[in-house]
Protein backbone atom coordinates (compact mmCIF):
# COMPACT_ATOMS: atom_id res chain seq x y z
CA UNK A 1 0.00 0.00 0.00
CA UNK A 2 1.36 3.48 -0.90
CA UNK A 3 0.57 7.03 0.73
CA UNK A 4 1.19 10.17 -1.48
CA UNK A 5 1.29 13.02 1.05
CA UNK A 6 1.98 17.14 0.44
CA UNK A 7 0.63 19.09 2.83
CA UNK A 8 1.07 23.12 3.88
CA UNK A 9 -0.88 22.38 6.48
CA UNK A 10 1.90 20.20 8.72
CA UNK A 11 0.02 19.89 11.67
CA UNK A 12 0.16 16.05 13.36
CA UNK A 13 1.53 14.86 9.50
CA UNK A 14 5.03 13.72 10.74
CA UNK A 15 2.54 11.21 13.54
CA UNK A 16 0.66 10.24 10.71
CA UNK A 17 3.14 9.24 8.50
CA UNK A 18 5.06 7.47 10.90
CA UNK A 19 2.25 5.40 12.16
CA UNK A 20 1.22 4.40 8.21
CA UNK A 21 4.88 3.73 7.58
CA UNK A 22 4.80 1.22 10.96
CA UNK A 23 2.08 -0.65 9.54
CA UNK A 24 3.55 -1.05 6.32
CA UNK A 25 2.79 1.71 3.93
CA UNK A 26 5.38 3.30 1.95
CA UNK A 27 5.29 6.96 1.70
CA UNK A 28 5.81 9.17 -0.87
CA UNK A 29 6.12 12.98 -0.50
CA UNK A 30 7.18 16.16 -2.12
CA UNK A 31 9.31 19.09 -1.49
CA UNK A 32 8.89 20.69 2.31
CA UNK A 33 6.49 17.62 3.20
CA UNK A 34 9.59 15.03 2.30
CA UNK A 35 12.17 16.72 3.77
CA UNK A 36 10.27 17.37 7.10
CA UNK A 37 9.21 13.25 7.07
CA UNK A 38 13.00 12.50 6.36
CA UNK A 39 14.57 14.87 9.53
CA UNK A 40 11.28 13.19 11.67
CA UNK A 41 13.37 9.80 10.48
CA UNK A 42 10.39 8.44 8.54
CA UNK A 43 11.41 6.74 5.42
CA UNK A 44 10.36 8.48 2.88
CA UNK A 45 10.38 8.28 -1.58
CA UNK A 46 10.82 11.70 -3.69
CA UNK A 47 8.13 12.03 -6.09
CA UNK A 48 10.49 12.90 -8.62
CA UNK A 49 11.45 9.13 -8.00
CA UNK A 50 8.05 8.03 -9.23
CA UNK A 51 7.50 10.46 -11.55
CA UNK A 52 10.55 9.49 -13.35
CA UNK A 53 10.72 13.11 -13.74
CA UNK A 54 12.13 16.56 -11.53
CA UNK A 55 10.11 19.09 -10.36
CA UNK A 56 10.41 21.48 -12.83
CA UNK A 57 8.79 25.37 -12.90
CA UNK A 58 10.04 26.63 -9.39
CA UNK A 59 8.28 23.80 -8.13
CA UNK A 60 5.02 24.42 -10.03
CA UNK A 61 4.72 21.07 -11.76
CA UNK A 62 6.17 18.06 -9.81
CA UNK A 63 2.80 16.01 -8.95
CA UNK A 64 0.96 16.31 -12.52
CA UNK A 65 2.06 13.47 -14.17
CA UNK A 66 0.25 10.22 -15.27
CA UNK A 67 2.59 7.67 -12.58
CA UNK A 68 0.75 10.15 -10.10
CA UNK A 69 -3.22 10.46 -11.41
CA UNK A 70 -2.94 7.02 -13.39
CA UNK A 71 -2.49 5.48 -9.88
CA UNK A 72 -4.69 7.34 -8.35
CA UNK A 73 -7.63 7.49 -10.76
CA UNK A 74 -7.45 3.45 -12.13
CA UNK A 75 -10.25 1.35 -10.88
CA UNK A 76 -9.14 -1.43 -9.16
CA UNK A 77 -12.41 -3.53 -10.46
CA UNK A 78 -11.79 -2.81 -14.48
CA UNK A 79 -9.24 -4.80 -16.46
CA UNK A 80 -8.52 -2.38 -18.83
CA UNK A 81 -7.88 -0.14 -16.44
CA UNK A 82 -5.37 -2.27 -14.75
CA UNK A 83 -3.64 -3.76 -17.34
CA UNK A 84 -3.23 -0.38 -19.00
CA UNK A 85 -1.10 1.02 -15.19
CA UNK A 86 0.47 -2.77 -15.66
CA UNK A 87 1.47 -1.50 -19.08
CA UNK A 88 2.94 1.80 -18.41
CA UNK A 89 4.53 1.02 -15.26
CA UNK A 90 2.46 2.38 -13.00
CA UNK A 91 1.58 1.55 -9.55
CA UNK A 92 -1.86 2.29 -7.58
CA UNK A 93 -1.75 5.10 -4.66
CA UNK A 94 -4.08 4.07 -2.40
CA UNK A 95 -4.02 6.89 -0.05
CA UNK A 96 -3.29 10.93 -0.57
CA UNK A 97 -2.92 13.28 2.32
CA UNK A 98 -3.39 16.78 0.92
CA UNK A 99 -3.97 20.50 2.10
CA UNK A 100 -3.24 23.05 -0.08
CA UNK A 101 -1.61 26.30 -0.52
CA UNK A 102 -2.77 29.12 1.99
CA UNK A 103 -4.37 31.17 -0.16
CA UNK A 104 -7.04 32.95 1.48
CA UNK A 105 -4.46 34.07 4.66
CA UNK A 106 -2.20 35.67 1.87
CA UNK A 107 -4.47 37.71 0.19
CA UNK A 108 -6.09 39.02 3.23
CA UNK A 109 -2.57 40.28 4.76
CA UNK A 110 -2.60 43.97 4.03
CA UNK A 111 -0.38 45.00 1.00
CA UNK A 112 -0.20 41.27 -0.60
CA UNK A 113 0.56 42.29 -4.11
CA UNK A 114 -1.13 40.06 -7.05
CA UNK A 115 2.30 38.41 -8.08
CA UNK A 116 2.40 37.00 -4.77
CA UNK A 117 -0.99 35.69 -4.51
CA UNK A 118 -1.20 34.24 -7.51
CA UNK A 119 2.46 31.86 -6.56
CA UNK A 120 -0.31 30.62 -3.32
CA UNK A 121 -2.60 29.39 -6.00
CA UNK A 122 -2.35 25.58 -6.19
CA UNK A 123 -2.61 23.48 -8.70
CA UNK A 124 -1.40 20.03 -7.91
CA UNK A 125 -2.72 19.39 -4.48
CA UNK A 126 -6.48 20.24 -5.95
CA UNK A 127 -5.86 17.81 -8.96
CA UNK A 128 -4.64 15.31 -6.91
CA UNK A 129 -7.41 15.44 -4.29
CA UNK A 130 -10.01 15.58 -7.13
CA UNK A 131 -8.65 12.32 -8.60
CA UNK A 132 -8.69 10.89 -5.50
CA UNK A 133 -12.18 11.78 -4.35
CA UNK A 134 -13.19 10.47 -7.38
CA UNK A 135 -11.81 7.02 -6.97
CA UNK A 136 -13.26 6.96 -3.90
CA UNK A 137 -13.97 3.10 -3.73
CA UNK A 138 -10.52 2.77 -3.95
CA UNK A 139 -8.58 5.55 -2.96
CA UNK A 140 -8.81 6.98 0.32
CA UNK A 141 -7.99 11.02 0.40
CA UNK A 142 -7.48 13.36 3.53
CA UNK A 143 -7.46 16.78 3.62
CA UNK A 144 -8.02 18.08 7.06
CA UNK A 145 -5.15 17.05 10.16
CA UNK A 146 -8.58 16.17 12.01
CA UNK A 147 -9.39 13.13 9.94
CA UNK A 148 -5.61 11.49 10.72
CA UNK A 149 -6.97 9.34 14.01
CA UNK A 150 -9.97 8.14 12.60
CA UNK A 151 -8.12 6.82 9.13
CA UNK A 152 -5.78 5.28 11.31
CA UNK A 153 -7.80 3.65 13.58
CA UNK A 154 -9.18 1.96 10.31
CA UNK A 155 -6.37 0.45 8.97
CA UNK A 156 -4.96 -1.17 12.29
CA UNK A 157 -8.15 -2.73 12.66
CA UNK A 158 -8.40 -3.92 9.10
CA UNK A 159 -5.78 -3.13 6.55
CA UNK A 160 -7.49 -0.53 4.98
CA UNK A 161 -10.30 2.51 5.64
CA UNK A 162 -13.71 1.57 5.24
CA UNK A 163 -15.61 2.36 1.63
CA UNK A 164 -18.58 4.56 4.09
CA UNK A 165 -15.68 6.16 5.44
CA UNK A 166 -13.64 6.87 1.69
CA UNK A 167 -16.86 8.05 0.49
CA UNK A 168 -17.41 10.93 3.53
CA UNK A 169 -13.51 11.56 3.06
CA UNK A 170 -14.50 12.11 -0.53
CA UNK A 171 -17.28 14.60 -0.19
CA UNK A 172 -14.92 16.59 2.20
CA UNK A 173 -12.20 17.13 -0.25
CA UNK A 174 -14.72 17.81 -2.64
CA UNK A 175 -15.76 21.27 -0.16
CA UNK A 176 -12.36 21.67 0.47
CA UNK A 177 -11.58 22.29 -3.24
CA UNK A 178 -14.67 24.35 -3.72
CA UNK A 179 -14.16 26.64 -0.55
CA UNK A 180 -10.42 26.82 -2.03
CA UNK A 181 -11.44 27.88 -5.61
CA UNK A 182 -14.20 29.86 -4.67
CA UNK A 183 -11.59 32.26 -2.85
CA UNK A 184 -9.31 32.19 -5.68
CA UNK A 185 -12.32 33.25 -8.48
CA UNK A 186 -13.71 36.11 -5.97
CA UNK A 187 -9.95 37.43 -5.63
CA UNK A 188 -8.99 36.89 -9.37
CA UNK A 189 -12.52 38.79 -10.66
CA UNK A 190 -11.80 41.48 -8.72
CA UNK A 191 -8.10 42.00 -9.70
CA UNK A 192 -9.39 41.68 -13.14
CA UNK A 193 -12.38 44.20 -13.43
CA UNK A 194 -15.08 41.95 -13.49
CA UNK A 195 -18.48 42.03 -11.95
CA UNK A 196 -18.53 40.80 -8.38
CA UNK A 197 -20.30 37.20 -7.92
CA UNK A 198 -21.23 36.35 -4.31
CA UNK A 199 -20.04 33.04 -2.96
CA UNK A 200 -21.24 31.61 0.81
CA UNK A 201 -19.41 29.40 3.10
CA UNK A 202 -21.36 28.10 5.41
CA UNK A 203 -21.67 25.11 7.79
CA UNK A 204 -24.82 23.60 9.22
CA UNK A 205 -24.76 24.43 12.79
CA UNK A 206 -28.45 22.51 13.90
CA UNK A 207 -31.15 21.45 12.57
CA UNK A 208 -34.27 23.35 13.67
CA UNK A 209 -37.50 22.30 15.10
CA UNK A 210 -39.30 24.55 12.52
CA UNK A 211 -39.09 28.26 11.17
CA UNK A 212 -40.86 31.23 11.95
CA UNK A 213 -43.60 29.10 12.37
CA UNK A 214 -44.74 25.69 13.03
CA UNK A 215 -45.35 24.07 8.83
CA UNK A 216 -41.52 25.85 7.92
CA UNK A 217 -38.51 23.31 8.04
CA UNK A 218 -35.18 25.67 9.08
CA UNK A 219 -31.98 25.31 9.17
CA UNK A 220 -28.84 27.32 11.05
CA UNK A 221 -25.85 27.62 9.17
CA UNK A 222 -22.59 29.31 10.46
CA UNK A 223 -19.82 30.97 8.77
CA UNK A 224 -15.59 29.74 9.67
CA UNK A 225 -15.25 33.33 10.60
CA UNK A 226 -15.21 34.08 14.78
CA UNK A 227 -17.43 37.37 15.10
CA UNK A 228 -17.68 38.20 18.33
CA UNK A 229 -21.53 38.32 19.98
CA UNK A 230 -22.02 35.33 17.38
CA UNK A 231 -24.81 32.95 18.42
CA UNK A 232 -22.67 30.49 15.59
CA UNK A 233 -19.48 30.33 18.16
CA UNK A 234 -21.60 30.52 21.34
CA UNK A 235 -21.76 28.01 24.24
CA UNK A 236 -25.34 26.74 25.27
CA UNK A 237 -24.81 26.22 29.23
CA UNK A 238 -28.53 24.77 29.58
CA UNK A 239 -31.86 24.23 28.51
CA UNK A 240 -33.84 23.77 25.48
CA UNK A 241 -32.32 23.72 21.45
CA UNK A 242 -32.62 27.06 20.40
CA UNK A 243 -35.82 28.10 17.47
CA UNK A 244 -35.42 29.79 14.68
CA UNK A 245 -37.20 32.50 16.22
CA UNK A 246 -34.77 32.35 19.29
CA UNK A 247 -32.07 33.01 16.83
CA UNK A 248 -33.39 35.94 15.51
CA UNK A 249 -34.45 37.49 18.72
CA UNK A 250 -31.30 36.55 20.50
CA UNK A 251 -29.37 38.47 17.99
CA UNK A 252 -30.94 41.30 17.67
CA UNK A 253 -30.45 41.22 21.06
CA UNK A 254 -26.35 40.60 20.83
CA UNK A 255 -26.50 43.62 18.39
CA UNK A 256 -28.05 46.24 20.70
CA UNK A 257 -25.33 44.89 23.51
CA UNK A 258 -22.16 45.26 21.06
CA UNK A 259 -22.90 49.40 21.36
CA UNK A 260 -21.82 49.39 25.13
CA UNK A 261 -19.19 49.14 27.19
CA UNK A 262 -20.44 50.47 30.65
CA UNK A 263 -22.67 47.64 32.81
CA UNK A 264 -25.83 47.31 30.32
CA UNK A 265 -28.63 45.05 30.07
CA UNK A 266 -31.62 44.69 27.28
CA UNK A 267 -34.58 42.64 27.39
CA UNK A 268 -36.10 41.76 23.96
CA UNK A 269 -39.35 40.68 22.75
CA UNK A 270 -40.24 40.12 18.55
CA UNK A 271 -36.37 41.76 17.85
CA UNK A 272 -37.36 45.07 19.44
CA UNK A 273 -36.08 46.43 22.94
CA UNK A 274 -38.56 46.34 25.40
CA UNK A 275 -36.44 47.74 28.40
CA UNK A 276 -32.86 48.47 27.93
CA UNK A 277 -30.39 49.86 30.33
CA UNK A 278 -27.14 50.96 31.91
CA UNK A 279 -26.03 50.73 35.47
CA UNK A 280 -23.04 51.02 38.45
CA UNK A 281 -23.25 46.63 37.76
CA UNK A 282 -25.13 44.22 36.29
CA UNK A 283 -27.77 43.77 39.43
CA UNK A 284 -28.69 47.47 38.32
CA UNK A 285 -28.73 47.33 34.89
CA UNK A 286 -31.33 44.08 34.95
CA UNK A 287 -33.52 45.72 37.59
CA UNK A 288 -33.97 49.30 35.80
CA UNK A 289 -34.25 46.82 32.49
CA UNK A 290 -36.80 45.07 34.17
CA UNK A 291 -38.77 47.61 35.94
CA UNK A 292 -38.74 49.57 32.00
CA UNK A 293 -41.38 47.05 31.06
CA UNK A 294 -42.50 44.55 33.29
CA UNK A 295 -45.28 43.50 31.10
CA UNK A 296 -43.43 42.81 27.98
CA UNK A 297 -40.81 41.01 29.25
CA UNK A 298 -42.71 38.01 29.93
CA UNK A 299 -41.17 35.26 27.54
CA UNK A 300 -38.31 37.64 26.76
CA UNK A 301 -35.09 37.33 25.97
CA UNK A 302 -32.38 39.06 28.10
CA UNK A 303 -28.32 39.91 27.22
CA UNK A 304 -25.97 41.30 29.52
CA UNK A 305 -22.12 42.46 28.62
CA UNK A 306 -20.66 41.62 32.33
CA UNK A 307 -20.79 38.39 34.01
CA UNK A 308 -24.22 36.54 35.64
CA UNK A 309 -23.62 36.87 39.37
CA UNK A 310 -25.37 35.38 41.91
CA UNK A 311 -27.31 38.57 42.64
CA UNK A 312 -28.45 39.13 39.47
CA UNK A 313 -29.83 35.33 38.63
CA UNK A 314 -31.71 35.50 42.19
CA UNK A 315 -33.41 38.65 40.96
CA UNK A 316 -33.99 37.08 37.36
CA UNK A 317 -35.30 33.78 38.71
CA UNK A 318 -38.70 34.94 39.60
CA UNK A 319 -39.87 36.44 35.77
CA UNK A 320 -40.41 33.65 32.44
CA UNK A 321 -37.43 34.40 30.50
CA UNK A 322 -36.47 32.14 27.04
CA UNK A 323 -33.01 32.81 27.03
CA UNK A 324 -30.47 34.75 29.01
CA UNK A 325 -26.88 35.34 27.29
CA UNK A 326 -23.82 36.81 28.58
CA UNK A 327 -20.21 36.42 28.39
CA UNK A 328 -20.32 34.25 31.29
CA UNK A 329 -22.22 33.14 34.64
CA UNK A 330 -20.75 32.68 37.89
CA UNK A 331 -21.01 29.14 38.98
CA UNK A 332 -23.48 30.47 41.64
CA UNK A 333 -25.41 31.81 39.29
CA UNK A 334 -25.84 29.03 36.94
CA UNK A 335 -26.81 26.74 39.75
CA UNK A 336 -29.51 29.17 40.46
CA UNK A 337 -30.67 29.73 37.12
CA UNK A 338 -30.14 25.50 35.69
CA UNK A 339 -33.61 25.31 38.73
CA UNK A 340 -35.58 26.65 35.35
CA UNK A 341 -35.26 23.44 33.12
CA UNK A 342 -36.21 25.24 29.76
CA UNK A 343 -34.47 28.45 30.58
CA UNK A 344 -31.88 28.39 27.68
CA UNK A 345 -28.54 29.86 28.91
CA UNK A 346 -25.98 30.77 26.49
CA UNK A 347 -22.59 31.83 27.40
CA UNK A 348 -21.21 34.19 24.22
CA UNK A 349 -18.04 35.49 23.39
CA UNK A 350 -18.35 39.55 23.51
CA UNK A 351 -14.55 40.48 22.53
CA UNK A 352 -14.65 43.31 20.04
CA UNK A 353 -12.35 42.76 16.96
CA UNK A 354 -12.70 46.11 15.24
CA UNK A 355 -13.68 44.14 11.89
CA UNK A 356 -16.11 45.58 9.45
CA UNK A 357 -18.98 42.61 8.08
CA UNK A 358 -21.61 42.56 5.44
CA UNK A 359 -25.61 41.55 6.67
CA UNK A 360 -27.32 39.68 4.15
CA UNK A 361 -31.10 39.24 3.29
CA UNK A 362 -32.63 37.15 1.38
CA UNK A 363 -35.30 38.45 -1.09
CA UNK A 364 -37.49 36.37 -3.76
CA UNK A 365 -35.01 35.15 -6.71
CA UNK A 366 -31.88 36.88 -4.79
CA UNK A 367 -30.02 38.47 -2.15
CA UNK A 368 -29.46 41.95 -0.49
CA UNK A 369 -25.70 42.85 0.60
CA UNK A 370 -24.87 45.65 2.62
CA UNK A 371 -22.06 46.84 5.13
CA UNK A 372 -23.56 45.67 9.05
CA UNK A 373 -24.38 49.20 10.59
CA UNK A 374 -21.71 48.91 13.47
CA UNK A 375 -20.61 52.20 14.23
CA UNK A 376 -23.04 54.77 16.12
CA UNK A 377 -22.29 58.14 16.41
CA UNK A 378 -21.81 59.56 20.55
CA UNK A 379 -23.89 62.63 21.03
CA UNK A 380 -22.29 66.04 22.30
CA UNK A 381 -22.87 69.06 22.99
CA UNK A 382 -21.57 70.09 19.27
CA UNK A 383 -24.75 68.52 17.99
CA UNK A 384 -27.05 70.60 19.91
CA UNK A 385 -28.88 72.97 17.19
CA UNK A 386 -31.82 74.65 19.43
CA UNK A 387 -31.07 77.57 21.85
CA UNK A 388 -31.33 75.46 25.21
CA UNK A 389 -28.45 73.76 25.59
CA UNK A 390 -28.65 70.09 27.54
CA UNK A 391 -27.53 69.48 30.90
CA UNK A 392 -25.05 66.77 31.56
CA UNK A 393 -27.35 64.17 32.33
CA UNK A 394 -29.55 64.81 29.09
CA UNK A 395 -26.19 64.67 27.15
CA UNK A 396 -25.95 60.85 28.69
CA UNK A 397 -29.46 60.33 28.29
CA UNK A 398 -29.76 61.39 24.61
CA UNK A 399 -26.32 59.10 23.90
CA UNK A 400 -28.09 56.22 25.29
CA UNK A 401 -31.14 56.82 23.71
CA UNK A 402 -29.55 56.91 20.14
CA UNK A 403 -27.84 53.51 20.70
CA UNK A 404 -30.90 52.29 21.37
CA UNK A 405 -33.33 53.71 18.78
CA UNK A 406 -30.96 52.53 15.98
CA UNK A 407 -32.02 48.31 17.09
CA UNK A 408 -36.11 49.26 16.99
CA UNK A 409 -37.41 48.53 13.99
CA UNK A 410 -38.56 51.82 11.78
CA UNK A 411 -40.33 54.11 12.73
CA UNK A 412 -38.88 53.71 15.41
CA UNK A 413 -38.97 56.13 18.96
CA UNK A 414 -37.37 55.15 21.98
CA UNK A 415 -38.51 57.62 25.20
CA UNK A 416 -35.40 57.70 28.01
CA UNK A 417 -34.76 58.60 31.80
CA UNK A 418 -31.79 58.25 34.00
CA UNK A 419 -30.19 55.67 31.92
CA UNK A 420 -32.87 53.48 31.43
CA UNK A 421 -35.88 53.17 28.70
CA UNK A 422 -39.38 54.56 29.83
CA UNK A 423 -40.97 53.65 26.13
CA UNK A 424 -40.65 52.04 23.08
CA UNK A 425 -42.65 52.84 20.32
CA UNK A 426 -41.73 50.43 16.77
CA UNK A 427 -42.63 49.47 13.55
CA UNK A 428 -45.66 52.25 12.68
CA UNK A 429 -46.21 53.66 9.38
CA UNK A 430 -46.08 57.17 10.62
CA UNK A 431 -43.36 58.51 12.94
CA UNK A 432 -45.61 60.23 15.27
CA UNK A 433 -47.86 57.04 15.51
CA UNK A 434 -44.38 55.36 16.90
CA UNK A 435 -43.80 58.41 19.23
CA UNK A 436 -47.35 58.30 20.57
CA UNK A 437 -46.79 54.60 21.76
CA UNK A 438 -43.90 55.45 23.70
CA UNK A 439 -44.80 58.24 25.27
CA UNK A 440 -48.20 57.08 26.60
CA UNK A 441 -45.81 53.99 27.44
CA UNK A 442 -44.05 56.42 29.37
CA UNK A 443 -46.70 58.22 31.06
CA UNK A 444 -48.46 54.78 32.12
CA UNK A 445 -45.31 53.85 33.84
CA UNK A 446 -45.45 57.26 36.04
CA UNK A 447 -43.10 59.23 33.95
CA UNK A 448 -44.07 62.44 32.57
CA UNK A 449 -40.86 65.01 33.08
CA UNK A 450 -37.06 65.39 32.00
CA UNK A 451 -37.75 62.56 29.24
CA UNK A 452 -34.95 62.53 26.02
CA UNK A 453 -36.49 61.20 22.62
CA UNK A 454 -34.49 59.67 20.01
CA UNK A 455 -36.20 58.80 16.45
CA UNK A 456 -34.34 56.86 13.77
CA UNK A 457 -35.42 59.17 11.26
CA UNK A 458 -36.22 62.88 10.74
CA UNK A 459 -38.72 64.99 11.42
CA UNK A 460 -40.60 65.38 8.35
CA UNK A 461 -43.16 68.02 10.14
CA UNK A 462 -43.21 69.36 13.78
CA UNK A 463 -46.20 67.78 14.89
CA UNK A 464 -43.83 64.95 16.78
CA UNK A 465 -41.80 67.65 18.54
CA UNK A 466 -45.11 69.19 19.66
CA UNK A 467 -46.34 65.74 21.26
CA UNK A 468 -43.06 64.75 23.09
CA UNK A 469 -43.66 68.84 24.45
CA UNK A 470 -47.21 67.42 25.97
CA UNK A 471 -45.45 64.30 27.63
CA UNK A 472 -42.59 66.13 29.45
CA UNK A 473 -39.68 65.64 26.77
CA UNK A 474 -37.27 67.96 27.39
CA UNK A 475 -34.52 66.29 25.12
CA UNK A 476 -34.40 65.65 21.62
CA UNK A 477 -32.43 62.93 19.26
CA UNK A 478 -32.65 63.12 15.44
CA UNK A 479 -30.95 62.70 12.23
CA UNK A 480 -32.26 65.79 10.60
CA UNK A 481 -32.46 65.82 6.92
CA UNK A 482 -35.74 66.64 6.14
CA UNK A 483 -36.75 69.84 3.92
CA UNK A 484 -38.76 70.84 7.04
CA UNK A 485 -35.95 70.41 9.49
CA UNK A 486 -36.55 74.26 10.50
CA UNK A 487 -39.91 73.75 11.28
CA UNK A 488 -39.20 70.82 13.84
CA UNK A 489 -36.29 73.46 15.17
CA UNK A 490 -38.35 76.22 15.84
CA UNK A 491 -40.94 74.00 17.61
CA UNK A 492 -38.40 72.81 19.74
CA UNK A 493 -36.81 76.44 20.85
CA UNK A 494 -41.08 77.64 21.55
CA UNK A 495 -41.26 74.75 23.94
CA UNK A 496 -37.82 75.20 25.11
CA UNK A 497 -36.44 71.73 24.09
CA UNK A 498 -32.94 70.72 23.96
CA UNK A 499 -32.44 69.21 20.16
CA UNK A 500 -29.28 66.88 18.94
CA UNK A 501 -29.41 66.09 15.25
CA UNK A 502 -26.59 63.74 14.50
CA UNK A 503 -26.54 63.67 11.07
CA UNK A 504 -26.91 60.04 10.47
CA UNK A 505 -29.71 58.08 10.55
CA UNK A 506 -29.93 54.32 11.42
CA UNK A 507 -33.02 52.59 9.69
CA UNK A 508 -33.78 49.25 10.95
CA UNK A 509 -36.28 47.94 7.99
């Protein structure tokens, strides 16, 4: 039995080899791969020495020649096929370890010129785990250091890999090539001028009970790349499989955390905020979250950006939560909250990385692609445009307020006090139809003085500055933009308001 192996990827290869060669295999390598077997004292045959032929090209053609594919692509089962290797010479491979070239990490270090990517392309380690993969029945192929146990443990129990196994080793180099050459098009079409095509990499993650609703299969797939507040790299601690509909509350809920740093706690319901807030720890942040909306919390979700403590689980024991994240729980904690058997708790990694990401949405017969709206503009005194000028504590307020407003869904008004939200109003066809929701929100809950009011959009006439006036909203957070901004600016300095227009809006369709 002979092994062909050329990896980049060197991880656990010298172990591998060494065990194949104990049991008999004779291995045959190339370049870097050979001469790291040989100093790990594993025997080891040049495949110039089966080849008949050097490497030639700076190294660019050494494995595609017919003693290589001819032994790798021959059926075992057809005569002609074996008395055609027979009569050339040629001898069967029966196993090819292969990872290839790092492509994708050169191109994506800053200032990689196009000369240099294009030497990371391979060539040979695709063709030869394509011929393999194909001769499955055969041929077993490995591409990923993770497979090297399993194979192994195959062949000391019988000689040889299993064909259910060759066939899954198969399918894998078959995705590994794709992934590979998918990389290689999107970075060669855009060197070249042409238009953009979208390729996705995902994994399935789980299988879902349903969708959105009960008669819709759904799937979760995940991505290879880490994102921090990422539901696909997060660690279920207890309770329940996640829904589809967890998923998309949950992070919504990640995305409204990822704007602070300070102690800060949301609860979500139907991917809106329905009490959000900031306090001295994460005891205070839950309870002024909590006491925001007691009503619509019920069956909420809740994400915090400090750790679970014992004090806070005791006080969030009591209410019907579906999920609680955070970055981690205190062991007290998760004793107290694991007494709730369907409470899902999810532990989620919350480490910034400064990366910029695309958000994609699926539309009938295609896809929408757009930069993720990460970055949220902190509100200061410069942005004050009415004569009254804010006090400190609006200034905070107003800041808070416009982190929040940008995660409600459009129209959207969020109604603040003291670091905590007093009403939500979401999703209405007319702005002041939003802002009417959260301030009677507001003024149900006993609040009706020193409010701040952020909308997601403009202004387009005055009549919502002259209902926040009625309510007790002192405070005002907008984009401006609208051909009417002056009317919404004189309303504001009659009433004596306090007005911040930020320039940007943040639309959350």
């Amino acid at each position: 039995m002979r092994a062909l192996i050329s990896v980049s990827d060197k991880t656990g290869v010298a172990e591998f080899a060494r065990e194949l060669s104990g049991l008999g295999w004779q291995i045959i390598a190339t370049g870097g791969t050979m001469e790291m077997l040989r100093r790990s004292g594993i025997e080891t045959i040049n495949i110039s020495d089966v080849t008949g032929f050097p490497e030639i090209c700076d190294g660019r053609v050494k494995t595609l020649h017919p003693k290589v594919h001819g032994g790798l692509l021959a059926r075992r089962d057809d005569e002609s096929h074996v008395k055609a290797l027979r009569d050339n010479d040629i001898e069967y491979i029966d196993l090819v370890c292969v990872n290839l070239y790092p492509f994708r990490r050169t191109i994506e270090r800053e200032g990689v010129e196009i000369d240099e990517a294009i030497e990371n392309i391979d060539i040979g380690g695709p063709s030869m785990l394509r011929s393999a993969a194909k001769n499955y029945r055969d041929v077993t192929v490995v591409c990923d250091p993770s497979d090297y146990g399993r194979v192994l443990e195959e062949i000391r129990a019988g000689g040889n890999t299993a064909v259910e196994t060759r066939m899954q080793l198969s399918a894998k180099a078959y995705t590994h090539t794709a992934e590979y050459d998918m990389c290689i098009a999107g970075y060669m079409r855009s060197q070249a001028g042409l238009s953009e095509k979208l390729f996705l990499d995902l994994d399935l993650k789980q299988e879902l009970r349903y969708g959105e609703n009960p008669h819709q299969s759904a799937k979760f797939f995940a991505s290879g790349d880490n994102a921090p507040y990422s539901l696909a790299t997060a660690r279920q601690l207890h309770g329940k499989e996640m829904s589809y509909n967890n998923i998309q509350d949950a992070n919504a809920a990640l995305n409204i955390v990822a704007e602070f740093d300070e102690p800060f706690c949301v609860g979500l319901k139907h991917m809106n905020p329905c009490g959000a807030a900031v306090g001295r720890d994460i005891a205070e942040a839950w309870r002024k979250a909590y006491e925001a909306d007691k009503v619509s919390i019920f069956g909420g979700i809740v994400a915090c950006n400090r750790e679970i403590t014992a004090e806070t689980a005791e006080a969030m024991k009591p209410v019907f939560l579906e999920i609680v994240m955070a970055p981690s729980f205190s062991p007290e904690a998760l004793e107290i909250l694991s007494s709730k058997k369907n409470l899902r708790l999810i532990e989620v990694d919350m480490t910034r990385d400064g990366k910029s990401r695309k958000q994609y949405v699926g539309v009938n017969g295609g896809m929408l692609v757009q930069d993720a709206d990460s970055t949220t503009e902190r509100i200061d005194d410069t942005m004050c445009v009415t004569r009254r000028r804010p006090t400190a504590a609006e200034t905070a307020d107003a800041d808070f307020a416009w982190r929040i407003v940008k995660h409600v869904k459009s129209n959207a008004i969020v109604v603040v006090r003291d670091g905590h939200t007093v009403g939500v109003g979401a999703g209405q066809m007319n702005r002041v139809g939003s802002a009417g929701i959260a301030l009677e929100q507001a003024a149900a809950a006993g609040f009706g003085e020193g409010l701040v009011l952020a909308s997601d959009g403009f202004f387009p006439f005055d009549d919502t500055v002259t209902l926040a006036g009625r309510y007790g909203v002192t405070t005002l957070v907008q984009p401006g933009g609208s051909v009417r901004d002056e009317d919404s600016l004189k309303k504001a300095d009659e009433l004596g308001m306090t007005m911040f227009v930020t320039g940007v809006r943040h639309f959350k369709h």
